[in-house]
C-alpha atoms as a PDB file:
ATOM      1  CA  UNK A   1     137.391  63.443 159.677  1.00  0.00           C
ATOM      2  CA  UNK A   2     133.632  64.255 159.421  1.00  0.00           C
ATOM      3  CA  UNK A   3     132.677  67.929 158.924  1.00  0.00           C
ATOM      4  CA  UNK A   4     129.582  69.049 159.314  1.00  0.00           C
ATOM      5  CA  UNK A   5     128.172  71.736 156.853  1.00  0.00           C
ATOM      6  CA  UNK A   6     124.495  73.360 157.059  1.00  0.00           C
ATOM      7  CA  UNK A   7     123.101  76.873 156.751  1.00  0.00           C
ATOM      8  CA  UNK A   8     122.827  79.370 159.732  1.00  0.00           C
ATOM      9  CA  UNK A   9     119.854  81.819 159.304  1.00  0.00           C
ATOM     10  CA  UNK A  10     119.534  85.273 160.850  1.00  0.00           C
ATOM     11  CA  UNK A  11     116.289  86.294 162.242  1.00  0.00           C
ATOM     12  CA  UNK A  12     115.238  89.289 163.605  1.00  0.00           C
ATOM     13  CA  UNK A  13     114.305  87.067 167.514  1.00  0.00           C
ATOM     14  CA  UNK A  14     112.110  84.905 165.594  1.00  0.00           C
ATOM     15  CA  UNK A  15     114.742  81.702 165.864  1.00  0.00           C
ATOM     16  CA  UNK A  16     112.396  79.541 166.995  1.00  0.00           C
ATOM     17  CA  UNK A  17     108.842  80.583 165.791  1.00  0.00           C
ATOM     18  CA  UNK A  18     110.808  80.251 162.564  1.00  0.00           C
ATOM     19  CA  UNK A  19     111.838  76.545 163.119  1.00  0.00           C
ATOM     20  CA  UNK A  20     108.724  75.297 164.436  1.00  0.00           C
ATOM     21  CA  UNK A  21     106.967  76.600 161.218  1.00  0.00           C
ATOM     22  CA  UNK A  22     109.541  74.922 159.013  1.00  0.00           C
ATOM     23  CA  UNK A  23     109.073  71.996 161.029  1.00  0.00           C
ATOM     24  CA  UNK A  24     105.550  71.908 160.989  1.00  0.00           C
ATOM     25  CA  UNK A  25     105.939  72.214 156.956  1.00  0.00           C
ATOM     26  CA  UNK A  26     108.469  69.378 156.620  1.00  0.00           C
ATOM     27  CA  UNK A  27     108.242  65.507 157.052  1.00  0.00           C
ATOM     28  CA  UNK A  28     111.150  64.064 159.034  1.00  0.00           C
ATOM     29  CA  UNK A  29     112.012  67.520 160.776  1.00  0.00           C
ATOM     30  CA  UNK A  30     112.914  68.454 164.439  1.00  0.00           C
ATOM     31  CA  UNK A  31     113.463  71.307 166.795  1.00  0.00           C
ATOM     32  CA  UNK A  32     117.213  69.398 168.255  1.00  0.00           C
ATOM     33  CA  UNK A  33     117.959  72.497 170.889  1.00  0.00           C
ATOM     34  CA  UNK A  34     117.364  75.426 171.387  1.00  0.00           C
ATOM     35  CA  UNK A  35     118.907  78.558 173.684  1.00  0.00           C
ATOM     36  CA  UNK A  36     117.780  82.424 173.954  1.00  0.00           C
ATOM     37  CA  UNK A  37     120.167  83.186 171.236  1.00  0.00           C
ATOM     38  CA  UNK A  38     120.512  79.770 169.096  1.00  0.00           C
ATOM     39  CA  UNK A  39     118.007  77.061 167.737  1.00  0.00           C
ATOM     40  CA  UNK A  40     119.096  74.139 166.320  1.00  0.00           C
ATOM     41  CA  UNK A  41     116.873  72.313 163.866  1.00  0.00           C
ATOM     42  CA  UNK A  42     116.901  69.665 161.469  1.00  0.00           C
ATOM     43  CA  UNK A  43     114.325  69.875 157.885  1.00  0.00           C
ATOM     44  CA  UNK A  44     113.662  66.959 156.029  1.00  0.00           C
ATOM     45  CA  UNK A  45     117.108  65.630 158.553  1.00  0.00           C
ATOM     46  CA  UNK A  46     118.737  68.212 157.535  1.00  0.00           C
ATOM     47  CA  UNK A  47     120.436  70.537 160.189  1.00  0.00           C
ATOM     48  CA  UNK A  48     120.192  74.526 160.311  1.00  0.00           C
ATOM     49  CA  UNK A  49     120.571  76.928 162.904  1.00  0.00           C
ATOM     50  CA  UNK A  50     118.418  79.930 163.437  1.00  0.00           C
ATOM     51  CA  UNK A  51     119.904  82.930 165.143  1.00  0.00           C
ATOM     52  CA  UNK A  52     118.004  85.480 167.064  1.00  0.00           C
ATOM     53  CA  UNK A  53     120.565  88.338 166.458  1.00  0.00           C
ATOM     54  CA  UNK A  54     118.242  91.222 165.473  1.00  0.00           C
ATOM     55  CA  UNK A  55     117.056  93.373 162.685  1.00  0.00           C
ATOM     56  CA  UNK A  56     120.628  94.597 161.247  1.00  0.00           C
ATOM     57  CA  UNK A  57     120.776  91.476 158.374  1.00  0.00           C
ATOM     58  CA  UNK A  58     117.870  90.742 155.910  1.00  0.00           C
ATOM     59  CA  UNK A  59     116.810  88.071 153.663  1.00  0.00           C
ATOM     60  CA  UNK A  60     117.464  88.046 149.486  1.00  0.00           C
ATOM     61  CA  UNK A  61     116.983  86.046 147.001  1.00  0.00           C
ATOM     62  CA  UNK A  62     120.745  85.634 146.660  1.00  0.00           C
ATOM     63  CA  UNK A  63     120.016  82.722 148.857  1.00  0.00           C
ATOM     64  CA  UNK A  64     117.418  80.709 148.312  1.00  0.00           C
ATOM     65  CA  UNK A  65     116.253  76.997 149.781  1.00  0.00           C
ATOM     66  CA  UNK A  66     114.663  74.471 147.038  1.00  0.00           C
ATOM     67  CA  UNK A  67     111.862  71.993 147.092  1.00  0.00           C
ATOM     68  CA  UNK A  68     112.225  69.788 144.414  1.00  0.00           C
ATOM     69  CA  UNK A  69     109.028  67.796 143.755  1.00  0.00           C
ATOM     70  CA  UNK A  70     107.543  65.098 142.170  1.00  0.00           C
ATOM     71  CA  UNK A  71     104.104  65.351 141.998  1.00  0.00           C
ATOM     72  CA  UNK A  72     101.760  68.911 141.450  1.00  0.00           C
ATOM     73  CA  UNK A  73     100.398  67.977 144.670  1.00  0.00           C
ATOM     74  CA  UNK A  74     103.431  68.092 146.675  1.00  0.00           C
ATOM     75  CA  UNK A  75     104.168  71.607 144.697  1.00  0.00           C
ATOM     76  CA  UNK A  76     101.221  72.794 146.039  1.00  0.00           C
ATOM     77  CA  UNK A  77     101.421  71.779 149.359  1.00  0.00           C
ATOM     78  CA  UNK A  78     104.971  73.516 149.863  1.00  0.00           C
ATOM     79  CA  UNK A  79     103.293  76.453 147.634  1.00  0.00           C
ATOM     80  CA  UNK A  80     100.757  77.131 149.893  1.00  0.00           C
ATOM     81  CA  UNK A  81     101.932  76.480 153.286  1.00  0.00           C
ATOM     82  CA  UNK A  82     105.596  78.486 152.606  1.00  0.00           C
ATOM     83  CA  UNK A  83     103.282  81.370 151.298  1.00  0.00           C
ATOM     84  CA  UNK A  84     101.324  81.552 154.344  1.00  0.00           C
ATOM     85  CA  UNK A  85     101.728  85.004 155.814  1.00  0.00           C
ATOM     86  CA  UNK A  86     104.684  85.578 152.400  1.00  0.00           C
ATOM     87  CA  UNK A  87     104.714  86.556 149.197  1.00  0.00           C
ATOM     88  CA  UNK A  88     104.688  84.975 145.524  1.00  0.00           C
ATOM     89  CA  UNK A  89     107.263  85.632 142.748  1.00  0.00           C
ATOM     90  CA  UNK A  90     107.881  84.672 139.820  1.00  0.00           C
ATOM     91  CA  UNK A  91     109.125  81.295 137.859  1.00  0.00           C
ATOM     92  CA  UNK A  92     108.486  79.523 141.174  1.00  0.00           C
ATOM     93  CA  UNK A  93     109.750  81.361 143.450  1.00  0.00           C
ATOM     94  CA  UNK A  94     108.644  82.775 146.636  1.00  0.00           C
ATOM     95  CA  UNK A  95     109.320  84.464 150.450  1.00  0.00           C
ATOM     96  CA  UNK A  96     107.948  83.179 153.239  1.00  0.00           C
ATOM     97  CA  UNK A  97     106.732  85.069 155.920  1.00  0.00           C
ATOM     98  CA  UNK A  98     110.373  85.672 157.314  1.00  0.00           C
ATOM     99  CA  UNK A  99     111.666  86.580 154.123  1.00  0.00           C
ATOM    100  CA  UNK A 100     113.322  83.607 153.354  1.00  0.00           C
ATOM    101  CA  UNK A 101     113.258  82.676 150.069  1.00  0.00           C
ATOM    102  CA  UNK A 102     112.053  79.168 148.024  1.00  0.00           C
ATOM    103  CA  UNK A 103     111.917  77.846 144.932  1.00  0.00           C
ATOM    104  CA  UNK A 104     109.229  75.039 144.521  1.00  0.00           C
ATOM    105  CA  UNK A 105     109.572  73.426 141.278  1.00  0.00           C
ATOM    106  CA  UNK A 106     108.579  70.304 139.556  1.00  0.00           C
ATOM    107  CA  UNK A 107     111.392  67.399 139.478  1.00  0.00           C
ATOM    108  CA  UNK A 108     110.839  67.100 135.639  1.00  0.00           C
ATOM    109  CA  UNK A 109     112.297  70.272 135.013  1.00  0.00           C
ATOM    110  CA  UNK A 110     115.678  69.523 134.715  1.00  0.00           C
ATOM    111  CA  UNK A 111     114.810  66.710 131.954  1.00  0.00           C
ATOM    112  CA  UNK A 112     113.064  69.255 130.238  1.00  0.00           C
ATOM    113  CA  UNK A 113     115.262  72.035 130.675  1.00  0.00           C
ATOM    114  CA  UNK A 114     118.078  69.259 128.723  1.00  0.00           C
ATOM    115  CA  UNK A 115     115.649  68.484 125.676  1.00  0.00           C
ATOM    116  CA  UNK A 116     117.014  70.907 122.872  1.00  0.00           C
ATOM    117  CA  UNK A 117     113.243  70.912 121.543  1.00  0.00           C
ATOM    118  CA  UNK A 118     111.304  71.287 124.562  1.00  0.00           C
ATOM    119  CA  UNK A 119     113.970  73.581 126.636  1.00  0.00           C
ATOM    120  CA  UNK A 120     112.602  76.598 125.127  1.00  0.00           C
ATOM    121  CA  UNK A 121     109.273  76.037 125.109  1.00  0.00           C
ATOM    122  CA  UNK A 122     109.507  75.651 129.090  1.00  0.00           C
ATOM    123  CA  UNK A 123     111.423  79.029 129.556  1.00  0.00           C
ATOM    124  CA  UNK A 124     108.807  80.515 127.333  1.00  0.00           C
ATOM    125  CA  UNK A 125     106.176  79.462 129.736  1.00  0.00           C
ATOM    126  CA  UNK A 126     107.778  79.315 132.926  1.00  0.00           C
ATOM    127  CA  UNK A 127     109.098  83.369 132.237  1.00  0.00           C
ATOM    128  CA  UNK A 128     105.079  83.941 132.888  1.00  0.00           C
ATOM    129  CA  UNK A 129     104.101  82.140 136.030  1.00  0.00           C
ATOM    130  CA  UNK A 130     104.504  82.346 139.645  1.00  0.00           C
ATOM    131  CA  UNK A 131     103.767  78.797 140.509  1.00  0.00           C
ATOM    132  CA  UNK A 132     104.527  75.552 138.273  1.00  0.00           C
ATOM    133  CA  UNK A 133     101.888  73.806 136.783  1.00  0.00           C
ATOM    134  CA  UNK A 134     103.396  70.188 136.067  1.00  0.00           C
ATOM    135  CA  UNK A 135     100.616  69.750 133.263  1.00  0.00           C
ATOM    136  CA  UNK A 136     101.421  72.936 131.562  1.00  0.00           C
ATOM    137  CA  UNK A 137     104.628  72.341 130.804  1.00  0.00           C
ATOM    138  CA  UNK A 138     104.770  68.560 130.252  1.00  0.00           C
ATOM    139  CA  UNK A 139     102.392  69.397 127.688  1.00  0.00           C
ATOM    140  CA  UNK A 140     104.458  71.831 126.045  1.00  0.00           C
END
């Protein structure tokens, strides 16, 4: 049996402006259908569907999409174009212009996060920035 599992997002009738800025954002990524209610899409060949259901749900941050990277120039690519028309937060975080929230962050994290001497160090430094700086912290 194959199930299929991906997120469904509820926007406020912006389904599909939504998904084509994702898409546009994304490598490998595709609008697959779309009706007046329901848009299928696929990031990165990933599937989602956007709803257009109204203003009655919002966005948190108890949900959030990641963008693990590997280089400082892929973090700021994502940084900048997911900010476009959003807002920064902190530690790497931030909401894009339909309140969705991200969390662009270096790859290299997690091996830091795991080294006993670096790990705090890192939280130290990453308490008191809104977007990461790979060189920062591998020179911690």
């Amino acid at each position: 049996m194959k199930t299929s599992v991906y997120p469904c997002l509820w926007f406020d009738g912006k389904a599909k402006e939504a998904a084509e800025f994702y898409c546009a954002i994304f490598e490998n990524s595709r609008i697959i259908s779309e009706t007046d209610l329901v848009v299928m899409f696929e990031l990165n060949g990933k599937r989602h569907m956007g709803l257009n259901v109204g203003p009655v749900f919002r966005f948190n941050e108890a949900v959030s999409f990641v963008v693990e990277c590997e280089t400082q120039q892929e973090i700021d690519y994502y940084w900048s174009r997911l900010t476009e028309g959003g807002e920064e937060s902190m530690c790497g975080w931030l909401k894009d212009k339909y309140g969705v929230s991200w969390q662009v962050f270096p790859a290299i994290l997690n091996q830091l996060m795991a080294d006993p001497e670096k790990a705090p160090k890192v939280m130290a430094k990453f308490g008191n920035i809104r977007k990461f700086e790979m060189n920062d912290l591998l020179n911690l």
